[in-house]
C-alpha atoms as a PDB file:
ATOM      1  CA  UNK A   1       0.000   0.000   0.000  1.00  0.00           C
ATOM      2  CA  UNK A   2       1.208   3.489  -0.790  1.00  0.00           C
ATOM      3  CA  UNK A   3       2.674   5.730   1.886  1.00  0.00           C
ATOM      4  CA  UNK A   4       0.281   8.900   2.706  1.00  0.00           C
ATOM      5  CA  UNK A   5       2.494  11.911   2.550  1.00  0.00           C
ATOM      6  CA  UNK A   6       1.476  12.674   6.832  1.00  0.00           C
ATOM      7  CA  UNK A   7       3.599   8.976   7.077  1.00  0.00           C
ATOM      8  CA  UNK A   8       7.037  10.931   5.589  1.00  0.00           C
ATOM      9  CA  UNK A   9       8.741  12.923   8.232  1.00  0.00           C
ATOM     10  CA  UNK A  10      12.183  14.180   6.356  1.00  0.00           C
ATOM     11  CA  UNK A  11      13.764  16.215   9.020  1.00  0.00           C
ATOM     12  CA  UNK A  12      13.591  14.904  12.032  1.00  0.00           C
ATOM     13  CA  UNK A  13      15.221  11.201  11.499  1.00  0.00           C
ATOM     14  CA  UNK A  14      18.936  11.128  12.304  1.00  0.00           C
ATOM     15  CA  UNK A  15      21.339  10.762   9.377  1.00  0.00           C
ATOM     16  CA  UNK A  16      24.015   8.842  10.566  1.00  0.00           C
ATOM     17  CA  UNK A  17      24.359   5.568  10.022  1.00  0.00           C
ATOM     18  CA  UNK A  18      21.729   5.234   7.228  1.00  0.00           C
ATOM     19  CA  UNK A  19      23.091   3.184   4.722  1.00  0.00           C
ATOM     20  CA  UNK A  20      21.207   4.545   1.985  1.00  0.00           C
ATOM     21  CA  UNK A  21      23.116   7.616   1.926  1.00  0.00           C
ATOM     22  CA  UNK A  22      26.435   5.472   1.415  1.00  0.00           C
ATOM     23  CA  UNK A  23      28.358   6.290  -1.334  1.00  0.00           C
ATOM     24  CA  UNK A  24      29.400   3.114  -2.723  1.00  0.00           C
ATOM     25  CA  UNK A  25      30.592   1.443  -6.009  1.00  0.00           C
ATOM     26  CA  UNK A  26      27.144   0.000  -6.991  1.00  0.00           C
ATOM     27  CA  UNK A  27      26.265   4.143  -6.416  1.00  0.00           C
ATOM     28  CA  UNK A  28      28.828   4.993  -8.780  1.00  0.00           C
ATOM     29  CA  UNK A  29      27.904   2.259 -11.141  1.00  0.00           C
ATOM     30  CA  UNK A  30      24.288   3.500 -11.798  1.00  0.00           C
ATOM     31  CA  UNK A  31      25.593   7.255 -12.459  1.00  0.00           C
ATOM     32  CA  UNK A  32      28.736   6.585 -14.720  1.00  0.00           C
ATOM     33  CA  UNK A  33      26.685   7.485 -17.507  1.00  0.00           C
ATOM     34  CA  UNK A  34      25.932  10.428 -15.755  1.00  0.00           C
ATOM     35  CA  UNK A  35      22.837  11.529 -18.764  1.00  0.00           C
ATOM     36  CA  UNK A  36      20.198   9.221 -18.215  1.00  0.00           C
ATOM     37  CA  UNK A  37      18.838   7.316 -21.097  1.00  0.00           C
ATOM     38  CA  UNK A  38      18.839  10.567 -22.750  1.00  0.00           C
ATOM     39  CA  UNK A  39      17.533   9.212 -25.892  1.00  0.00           C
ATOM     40  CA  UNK A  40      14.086   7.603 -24.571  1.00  0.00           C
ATOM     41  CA  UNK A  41      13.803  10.900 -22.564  1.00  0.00           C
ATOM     42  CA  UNK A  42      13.638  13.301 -25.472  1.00  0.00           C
ATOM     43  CA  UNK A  43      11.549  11.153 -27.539  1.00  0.00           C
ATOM     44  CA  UNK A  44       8.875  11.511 -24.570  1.00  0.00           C
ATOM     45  CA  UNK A  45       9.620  15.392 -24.410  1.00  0.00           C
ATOM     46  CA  UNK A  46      11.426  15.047 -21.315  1.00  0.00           C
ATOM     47  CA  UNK A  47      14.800  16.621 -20.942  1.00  0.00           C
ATOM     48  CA  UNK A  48      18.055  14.639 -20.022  1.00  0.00           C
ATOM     49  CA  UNK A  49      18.730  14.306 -16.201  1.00  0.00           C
ATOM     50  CA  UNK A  50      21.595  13.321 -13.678  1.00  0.00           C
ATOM     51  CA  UNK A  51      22.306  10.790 -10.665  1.00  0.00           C
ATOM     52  CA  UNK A  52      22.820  12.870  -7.388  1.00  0.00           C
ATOM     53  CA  UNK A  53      23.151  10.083  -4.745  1.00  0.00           C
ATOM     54  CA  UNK A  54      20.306   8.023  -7.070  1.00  0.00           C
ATOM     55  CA  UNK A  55      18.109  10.922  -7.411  1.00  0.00           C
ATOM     56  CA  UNK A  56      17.497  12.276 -10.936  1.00  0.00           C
ATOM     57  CA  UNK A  57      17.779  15.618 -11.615  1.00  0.00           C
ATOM     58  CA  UNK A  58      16.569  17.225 -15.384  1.00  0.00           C
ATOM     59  CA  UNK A  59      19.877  18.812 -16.794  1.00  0.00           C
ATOM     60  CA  UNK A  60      17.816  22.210 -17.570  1.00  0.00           C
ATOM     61  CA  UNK A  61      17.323  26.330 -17.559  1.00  0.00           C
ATOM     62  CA  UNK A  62      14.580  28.676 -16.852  1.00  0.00           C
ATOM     63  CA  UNK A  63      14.482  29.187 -20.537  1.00  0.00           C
ATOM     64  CA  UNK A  64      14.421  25.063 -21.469  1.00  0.00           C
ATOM     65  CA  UNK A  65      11.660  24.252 -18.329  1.00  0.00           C
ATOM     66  CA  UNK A  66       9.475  26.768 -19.691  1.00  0.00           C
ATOM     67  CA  UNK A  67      10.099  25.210 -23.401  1.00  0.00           C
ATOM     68  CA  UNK A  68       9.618  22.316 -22.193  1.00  0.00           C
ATOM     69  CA  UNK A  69       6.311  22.550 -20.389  1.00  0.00           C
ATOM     70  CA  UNK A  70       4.879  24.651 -22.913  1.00  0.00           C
ATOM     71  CA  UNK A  71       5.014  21.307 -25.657  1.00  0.00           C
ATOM     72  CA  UNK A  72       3.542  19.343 -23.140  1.00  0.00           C
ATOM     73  CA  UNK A  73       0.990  21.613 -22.445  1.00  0.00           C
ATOM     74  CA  UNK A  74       0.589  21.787 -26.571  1.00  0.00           C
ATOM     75  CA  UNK A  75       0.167  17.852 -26.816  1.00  0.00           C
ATOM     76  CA  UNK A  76      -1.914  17.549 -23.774  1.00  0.00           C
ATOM     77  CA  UNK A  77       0.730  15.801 -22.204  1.00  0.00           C
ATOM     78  CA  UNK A  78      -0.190  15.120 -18.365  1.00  0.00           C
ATOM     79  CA  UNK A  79       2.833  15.418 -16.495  1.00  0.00           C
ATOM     80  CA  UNK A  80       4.271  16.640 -13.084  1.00  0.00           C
ATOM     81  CA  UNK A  81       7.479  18.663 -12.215  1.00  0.00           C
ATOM     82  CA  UNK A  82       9.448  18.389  -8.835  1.00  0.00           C
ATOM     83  CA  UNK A  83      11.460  21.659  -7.956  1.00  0.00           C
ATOM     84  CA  UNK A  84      13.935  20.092  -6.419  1.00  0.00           C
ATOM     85  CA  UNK A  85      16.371  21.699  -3.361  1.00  0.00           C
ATOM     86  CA  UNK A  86      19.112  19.654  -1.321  1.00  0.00           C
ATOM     87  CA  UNK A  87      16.224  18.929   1.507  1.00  0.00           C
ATOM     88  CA  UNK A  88      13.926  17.172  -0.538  1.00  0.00           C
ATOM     89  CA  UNK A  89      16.756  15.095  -2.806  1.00  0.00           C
ATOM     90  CA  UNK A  90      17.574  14.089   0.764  1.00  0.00           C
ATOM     91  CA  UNK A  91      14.176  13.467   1.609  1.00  0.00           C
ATOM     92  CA  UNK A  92      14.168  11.160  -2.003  1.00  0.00           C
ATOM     93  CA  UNK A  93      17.220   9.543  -1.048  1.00  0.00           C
ATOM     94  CA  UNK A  94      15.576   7.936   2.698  1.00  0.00           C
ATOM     95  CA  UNK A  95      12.827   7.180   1.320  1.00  0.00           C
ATOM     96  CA  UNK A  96      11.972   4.664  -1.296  1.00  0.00           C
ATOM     97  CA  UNK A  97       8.539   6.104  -2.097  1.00  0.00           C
ATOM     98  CA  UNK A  98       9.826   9.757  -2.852  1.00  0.00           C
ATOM     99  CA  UNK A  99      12.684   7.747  -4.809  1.00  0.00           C
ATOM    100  CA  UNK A 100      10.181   6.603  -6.921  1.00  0.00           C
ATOM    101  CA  UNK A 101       8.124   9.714  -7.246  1.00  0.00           C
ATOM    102  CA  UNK A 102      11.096  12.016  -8.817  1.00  0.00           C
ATOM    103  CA  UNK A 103      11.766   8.801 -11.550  1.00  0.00           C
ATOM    104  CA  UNK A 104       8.079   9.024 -12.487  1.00  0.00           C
ATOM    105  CA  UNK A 105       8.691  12.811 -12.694  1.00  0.00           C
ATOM    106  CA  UNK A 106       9.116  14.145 -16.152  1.00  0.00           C
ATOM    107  CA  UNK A 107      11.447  16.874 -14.981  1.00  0.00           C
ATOM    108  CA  UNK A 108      13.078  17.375 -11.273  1.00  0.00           C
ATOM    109  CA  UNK A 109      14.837  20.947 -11.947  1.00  0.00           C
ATOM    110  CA  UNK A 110      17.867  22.172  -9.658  1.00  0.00           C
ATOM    111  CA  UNK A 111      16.719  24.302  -6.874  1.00  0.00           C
ATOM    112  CA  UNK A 112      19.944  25.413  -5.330  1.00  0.00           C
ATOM    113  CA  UNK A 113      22.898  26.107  -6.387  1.00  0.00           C
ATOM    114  CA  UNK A 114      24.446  23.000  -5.593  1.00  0.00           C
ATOM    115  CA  UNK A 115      22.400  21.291  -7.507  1.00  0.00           C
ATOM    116  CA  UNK A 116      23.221  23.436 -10.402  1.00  0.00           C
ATOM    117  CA  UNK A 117      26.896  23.317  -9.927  1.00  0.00           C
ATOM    118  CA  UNK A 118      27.092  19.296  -9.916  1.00  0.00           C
ATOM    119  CA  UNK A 119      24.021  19.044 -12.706  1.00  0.00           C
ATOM    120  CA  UNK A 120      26.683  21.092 -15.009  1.00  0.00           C
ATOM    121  CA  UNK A 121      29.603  19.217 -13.794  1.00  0.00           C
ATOM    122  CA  UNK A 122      28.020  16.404 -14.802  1.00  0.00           C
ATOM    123  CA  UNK A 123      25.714  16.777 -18.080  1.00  0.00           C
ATOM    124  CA  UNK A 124      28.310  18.890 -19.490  1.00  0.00           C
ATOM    125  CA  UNK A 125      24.596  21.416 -20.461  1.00  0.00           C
ATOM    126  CA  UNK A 126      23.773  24.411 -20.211  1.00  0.00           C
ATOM    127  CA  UNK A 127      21.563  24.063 -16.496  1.00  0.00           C
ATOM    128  CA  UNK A 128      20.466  26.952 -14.101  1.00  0.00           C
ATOM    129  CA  UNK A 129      18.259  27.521 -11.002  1.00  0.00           C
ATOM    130  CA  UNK A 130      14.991  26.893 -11.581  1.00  0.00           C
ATOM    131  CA  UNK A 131      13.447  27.599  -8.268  1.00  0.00           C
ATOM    132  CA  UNK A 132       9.641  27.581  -8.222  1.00  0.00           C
ATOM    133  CA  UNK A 133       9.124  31.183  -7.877  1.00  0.00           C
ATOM    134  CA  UNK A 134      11.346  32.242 -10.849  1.00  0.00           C
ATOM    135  CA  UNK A 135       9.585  29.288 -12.677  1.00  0.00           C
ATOM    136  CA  UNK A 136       6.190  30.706 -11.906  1.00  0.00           C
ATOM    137  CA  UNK A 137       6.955  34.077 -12.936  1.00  0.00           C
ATOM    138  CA  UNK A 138       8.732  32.804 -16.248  1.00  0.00           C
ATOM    139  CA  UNK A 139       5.793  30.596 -17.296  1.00  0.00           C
ATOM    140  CA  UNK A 140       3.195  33.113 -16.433  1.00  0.00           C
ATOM    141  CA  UNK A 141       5.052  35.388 -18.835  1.00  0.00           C
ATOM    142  CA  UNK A 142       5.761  33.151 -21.488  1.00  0.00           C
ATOM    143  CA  UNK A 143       2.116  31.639 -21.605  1.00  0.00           C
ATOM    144  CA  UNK A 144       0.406  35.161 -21.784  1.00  0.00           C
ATOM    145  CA  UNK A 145       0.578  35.233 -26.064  1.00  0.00           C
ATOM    146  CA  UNK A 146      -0.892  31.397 -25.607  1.00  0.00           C
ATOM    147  CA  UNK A 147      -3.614  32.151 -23.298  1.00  0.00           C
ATOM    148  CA  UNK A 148      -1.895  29.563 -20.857  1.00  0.00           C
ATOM    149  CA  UNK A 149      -4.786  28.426 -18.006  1.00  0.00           C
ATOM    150  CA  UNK A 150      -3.230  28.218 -14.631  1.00  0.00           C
ATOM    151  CA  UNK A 151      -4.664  26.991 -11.710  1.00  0.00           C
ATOM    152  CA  UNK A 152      -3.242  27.623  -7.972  1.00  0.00           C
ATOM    153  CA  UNK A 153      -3.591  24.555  -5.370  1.00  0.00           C
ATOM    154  CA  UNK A 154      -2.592  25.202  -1.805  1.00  0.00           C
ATOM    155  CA  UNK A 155      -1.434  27.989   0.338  1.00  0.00           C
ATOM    156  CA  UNK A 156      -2.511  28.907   3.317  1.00  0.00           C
ATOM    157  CA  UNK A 157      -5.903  31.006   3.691  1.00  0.00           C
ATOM    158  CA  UNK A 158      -5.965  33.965   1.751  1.00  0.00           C
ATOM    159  CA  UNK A 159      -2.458  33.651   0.064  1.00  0.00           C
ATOM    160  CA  UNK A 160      -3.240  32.181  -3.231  1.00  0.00           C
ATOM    161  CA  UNK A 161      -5.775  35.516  -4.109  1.00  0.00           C
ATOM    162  CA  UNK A 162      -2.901  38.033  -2.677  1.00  0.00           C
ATOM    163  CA  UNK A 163      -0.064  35.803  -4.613  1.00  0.00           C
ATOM    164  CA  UNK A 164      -2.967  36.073  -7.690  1.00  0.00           C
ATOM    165  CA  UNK A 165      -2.941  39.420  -7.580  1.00  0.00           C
ATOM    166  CA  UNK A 166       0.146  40.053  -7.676  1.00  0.00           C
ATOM    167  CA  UNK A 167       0.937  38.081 -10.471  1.00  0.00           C
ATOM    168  CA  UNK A 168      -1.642  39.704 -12.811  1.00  0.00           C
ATOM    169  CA  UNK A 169       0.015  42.792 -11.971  1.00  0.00           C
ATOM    170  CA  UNK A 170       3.012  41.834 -13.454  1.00  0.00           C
ATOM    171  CA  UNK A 171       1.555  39.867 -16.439  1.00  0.00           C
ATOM    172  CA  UNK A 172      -2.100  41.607 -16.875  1.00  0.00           C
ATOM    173  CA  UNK A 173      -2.926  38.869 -19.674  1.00  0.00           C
ATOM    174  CA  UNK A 174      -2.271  36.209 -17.364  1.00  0.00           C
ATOM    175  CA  UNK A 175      -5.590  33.620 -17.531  1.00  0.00           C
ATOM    176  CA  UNK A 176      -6.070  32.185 -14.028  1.00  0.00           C
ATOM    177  CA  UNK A 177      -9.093  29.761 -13.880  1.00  0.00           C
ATOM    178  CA  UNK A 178      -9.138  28.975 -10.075  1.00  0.00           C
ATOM    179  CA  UNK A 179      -7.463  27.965  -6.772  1.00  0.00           C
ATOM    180  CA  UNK A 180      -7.876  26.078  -3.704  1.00  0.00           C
ATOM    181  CA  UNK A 181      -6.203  26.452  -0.347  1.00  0.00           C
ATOM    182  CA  UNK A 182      -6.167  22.913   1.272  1.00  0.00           C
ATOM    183  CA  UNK A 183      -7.411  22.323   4.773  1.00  0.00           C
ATOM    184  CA  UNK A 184      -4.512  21.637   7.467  1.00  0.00           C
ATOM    185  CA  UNK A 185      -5.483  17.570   7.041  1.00  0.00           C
ATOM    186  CA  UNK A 186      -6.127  14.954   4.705  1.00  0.00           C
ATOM    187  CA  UNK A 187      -9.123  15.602   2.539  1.00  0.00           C
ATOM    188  CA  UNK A 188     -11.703  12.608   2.260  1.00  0.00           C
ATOM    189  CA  UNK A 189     -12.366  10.476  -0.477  1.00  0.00           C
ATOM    190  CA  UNK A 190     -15.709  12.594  -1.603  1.00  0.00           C
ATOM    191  CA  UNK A 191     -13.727  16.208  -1.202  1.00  0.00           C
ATOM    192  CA  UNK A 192     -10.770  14.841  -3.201  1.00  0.00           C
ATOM    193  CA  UNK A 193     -12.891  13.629  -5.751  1.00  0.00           C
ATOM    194  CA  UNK A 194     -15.002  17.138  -5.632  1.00  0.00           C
ATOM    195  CA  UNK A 195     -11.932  19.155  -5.939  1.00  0.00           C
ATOM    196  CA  UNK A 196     -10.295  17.291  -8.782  1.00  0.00           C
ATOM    197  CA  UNK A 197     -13.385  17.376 -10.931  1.00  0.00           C
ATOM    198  CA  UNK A 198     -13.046  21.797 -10.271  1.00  0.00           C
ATOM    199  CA  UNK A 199      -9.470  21.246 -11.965  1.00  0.00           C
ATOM    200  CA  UNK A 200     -10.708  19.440 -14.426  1.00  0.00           C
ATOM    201  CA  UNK A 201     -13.613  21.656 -15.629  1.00  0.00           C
ATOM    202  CA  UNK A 202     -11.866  24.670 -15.008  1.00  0.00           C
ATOM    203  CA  UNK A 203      -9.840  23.875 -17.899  1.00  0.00           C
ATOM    204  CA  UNK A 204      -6.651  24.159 -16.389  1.00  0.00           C
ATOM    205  CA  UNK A 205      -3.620  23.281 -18.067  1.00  0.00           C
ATOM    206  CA  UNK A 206      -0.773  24.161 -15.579  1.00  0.00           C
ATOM    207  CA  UNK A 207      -1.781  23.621 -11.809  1.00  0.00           C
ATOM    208  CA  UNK A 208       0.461  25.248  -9.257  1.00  0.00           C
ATOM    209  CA  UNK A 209       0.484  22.829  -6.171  1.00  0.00           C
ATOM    210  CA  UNK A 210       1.863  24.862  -2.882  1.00  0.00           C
ATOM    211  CA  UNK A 211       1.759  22.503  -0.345  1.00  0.00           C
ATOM    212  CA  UNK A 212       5.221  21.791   0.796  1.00  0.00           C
ATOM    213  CA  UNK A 213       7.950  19.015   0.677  1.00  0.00           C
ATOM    214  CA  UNK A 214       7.562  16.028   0.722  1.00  0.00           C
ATOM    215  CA  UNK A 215       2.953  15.959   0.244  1.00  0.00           C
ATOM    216  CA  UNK A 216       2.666  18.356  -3.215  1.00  0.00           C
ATOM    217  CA  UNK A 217       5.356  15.438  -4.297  1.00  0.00           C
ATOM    218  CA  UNK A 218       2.712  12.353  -3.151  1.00  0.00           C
ATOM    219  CA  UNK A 219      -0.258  15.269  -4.012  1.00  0.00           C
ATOM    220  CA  UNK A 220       1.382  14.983  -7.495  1.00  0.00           C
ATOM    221  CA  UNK A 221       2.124  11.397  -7.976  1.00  0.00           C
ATOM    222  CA  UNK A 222      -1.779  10.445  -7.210  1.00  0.00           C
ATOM    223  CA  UNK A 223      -3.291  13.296  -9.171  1.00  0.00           C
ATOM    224  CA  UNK A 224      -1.395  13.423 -12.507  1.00  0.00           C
ATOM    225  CA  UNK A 225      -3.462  12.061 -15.214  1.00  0.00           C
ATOM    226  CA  UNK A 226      -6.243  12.984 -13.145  1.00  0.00           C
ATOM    227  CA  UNK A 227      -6.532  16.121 -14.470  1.00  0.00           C
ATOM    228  CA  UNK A 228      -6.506  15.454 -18.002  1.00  0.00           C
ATOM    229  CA  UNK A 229      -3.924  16.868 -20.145  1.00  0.00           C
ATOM    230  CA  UNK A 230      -2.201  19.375 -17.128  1.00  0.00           C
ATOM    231  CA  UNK A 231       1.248  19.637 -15.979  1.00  0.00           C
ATOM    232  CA  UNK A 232       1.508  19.750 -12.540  1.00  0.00           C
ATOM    233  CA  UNK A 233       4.692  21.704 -10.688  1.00  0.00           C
ATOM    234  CA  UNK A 234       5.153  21.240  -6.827  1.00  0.00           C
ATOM    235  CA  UNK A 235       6.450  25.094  -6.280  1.00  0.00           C
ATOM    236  CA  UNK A 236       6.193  25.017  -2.380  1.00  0.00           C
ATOM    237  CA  UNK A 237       7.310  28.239  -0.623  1.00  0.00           C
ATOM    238  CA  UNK A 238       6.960  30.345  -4.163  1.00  0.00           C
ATOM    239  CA  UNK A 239       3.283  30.819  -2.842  1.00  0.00           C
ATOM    240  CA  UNK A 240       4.635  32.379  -0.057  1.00  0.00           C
ATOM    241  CA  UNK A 241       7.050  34.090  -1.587  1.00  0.00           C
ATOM    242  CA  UNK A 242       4.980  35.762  -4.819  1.00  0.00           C
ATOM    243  CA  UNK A 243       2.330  37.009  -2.269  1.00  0.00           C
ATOM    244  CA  UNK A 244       4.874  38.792   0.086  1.00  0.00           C
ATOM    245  CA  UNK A 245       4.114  36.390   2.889  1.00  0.00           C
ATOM    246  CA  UNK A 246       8.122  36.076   3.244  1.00  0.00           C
ATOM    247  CA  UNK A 247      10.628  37.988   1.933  1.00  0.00           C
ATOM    248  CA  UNK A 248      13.016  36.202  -0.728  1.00  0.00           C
ATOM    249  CA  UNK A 249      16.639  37.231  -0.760  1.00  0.00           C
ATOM    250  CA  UNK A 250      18.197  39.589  -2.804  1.00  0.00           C
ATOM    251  CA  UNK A 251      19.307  38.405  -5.816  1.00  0.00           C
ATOM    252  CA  UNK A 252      23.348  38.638  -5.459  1.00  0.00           C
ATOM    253  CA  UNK A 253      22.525  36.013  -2.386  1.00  0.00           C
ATOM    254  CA  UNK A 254      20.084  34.096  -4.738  1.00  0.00           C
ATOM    255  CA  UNK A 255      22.394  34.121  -7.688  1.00  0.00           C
ATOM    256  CA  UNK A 256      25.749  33.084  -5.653  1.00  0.00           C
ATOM    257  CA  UNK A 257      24.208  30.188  -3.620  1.00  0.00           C
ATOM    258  CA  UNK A 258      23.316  32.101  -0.227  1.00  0.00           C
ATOM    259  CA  UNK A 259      19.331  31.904  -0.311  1.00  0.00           C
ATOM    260  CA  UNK A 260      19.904  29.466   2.478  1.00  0.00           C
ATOM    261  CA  UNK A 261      21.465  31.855   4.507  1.00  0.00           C
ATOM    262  CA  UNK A 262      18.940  34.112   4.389  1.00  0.00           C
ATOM    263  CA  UNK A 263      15.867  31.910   5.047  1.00  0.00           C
ATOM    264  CA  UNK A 264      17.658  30.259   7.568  1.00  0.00           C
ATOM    265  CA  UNK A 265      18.166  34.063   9.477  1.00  0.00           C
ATOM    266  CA  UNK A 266      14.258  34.572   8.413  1.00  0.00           C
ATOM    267  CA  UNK A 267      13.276  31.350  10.384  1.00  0.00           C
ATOM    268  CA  UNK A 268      16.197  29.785  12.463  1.00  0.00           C
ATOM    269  CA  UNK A 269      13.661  27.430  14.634  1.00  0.00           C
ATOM    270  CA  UNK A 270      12.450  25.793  11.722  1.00  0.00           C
ATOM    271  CA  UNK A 271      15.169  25.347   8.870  1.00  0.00           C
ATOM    272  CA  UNK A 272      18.272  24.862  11.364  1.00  0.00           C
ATOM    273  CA  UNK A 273      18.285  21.067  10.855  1.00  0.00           C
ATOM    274  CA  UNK A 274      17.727  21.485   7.204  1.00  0.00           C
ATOM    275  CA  UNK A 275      20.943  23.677   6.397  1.00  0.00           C
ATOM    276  CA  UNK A 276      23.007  23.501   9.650  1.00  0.00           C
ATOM    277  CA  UNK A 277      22.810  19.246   9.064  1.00  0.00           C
ATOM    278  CA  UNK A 278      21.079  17.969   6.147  1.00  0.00           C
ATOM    279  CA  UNK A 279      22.773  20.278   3.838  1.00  0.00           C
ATOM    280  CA  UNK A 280      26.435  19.736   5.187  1.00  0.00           C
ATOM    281  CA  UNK A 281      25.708  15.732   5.214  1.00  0.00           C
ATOM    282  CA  UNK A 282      24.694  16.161   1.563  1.00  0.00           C
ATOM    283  CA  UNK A 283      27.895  17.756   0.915  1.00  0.00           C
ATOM    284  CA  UNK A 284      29.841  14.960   2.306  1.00  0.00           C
ATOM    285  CA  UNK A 285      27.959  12.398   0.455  1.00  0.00           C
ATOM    286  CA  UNK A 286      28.163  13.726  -2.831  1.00  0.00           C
ATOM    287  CA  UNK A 287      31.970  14.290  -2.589  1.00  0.00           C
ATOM    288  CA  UNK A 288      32.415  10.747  -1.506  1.00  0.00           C
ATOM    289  CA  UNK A 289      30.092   9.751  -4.690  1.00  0.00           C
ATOM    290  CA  UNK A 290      32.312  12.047  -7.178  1.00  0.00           C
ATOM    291  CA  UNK A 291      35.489  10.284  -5.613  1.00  0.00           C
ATOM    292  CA  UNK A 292      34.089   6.999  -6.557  1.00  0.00           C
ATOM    293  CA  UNK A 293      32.796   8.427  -9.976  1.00  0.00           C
ATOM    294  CA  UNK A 294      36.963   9.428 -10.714  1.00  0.00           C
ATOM    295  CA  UNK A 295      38.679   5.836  -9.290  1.00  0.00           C
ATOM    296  CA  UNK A 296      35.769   4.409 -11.814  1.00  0.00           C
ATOM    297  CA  UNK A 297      37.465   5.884 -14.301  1.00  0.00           C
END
């Protein structure tokens, strides 16, 4: 039986000792070819990825996500989009579930500059951030001329209109067909069912889903192909962030890999484990995996 996303608990299991974090040669052995059956990929429309620790991660830009989920969007293509930052490729790395989630994904982009960095290292491409707000903002721009719908799930009370707002400010063509801010538990069978057939006759053909790491990722997994023909991107805190809620950082801390810093200043109670622990372990574990990657060769 599937996990429910309220089973997953990412942050507060202690690493150590968790031998699925190991780098090891079997490790190295499934990311020597470090593009992933790059061939099958772009015949389905889905861009090339990387192994980090096992977890794939789409080799891409701001400018080649948006390309990319616009075709899909053309063809009616239901797919769903993981914006992926250290936490939650840790989070895919314990678990087996989320492991299997970003595989199914059509495209996990690199939130975080580390990401990016080892992404590059690796494909050799042409990859960038794409963090969910700057993915939002790009696609609402792009799909103006196309008459793109969008559709906002999650948020707490209130956000999604202010983050709405906000966003037709900035792109006044912008075609928004609905949102929904989820209750704080599990919806029932009947309102699941209720709310999915509002996506669906809404028309939507992008849905934003805002309800954090690691449940927009199962949200996504049982819903795609639900909504027939709709990409679905798991943006989490961009909600927050596009309707002011909390302050992003400024761009020269965005742009040289110091976002971290800033959120962790903006809320030290919540995200200390995250980059004072997770982050650091990550580090290690990746530079163990690249060691392995070079004796390989």
């Amino acid at each position: 039986m599937a996990k429910s996303h309220e089973e997953i608990e990412c942050i507060d299991q202690p690493l150590a000792g968790n031998d699925q974090f190991a780098a090891s040669p079997r490790n190295a052995d499934h990311i020597e070819d470090a593009v992933l059956a790059e061939d099958l990929r772009e015949r389905a429309g889905r861009p090339p990825q990387v192994l980090i620790l096992g977890v794939p991660v789409s080799a891409v830009n701001i400018d080649t996500a948006v390309r990319t989920i616009l075709q899909w969007v053309e063809k009616r293509q239901a797919e769903f989009v993981c914006v992926r930052e250290v936490f939650g490729l840790m989070c895919a790395v314990r678990d087996p579930e989320m492991m299997q989630i970003h595989r199914a994904a059509a495209m996990v982009t690199p939130d975080g500059m580390p990401l990016v960095w080892i992404t590059r290292f690796r494909s050799k491409r042409t990859v960038g951030r794409v963090s969910g707000a700057d993915l939002m903002d790009a696609l609402c721009s792009a799909g103006q001329a196309r008459g793109l719908r969008h559709y906002f799930y999650g948020g707490k009370p209130g956000v999604a209109e202010v983050m709405i707002q906000k966003l037709k400010s900035k792109f006044p063509n912008l075609c928004v067909v609905g949102s929904y801010s989820q209750p704080f538990r599990p919806l029932t069978d009947e309102e699941d069912s209720a709310i999915v057939a509002a996506i669906q006759d809404s028309g939507a053909q992008v849905v934003w889903v805002g309800i954090g790491t690691p449940k927009q990722d199962f949200w996504m997994r049982d819903h795609v192909g639900r909504i027939q023909g709709a990409t679905l991107i798991g943006v989490g805190a961009a909600f927050d962030f596009q309707s002011g809620t909390v302050q992003r950082a400024p761009k020269w801390m965005q742009k040289s890999g110091l976002e971290w810093l800033h959120r962790l200043a903006s809320e030290p109670r919540r995200l200390w484990y995250r980059y004072l622990v997770v982050s650091p372990f990550f580090l290690v574990k990746v530079f163990q995996e690249q060691i392995l990657l070079f004796l390989k060769r």
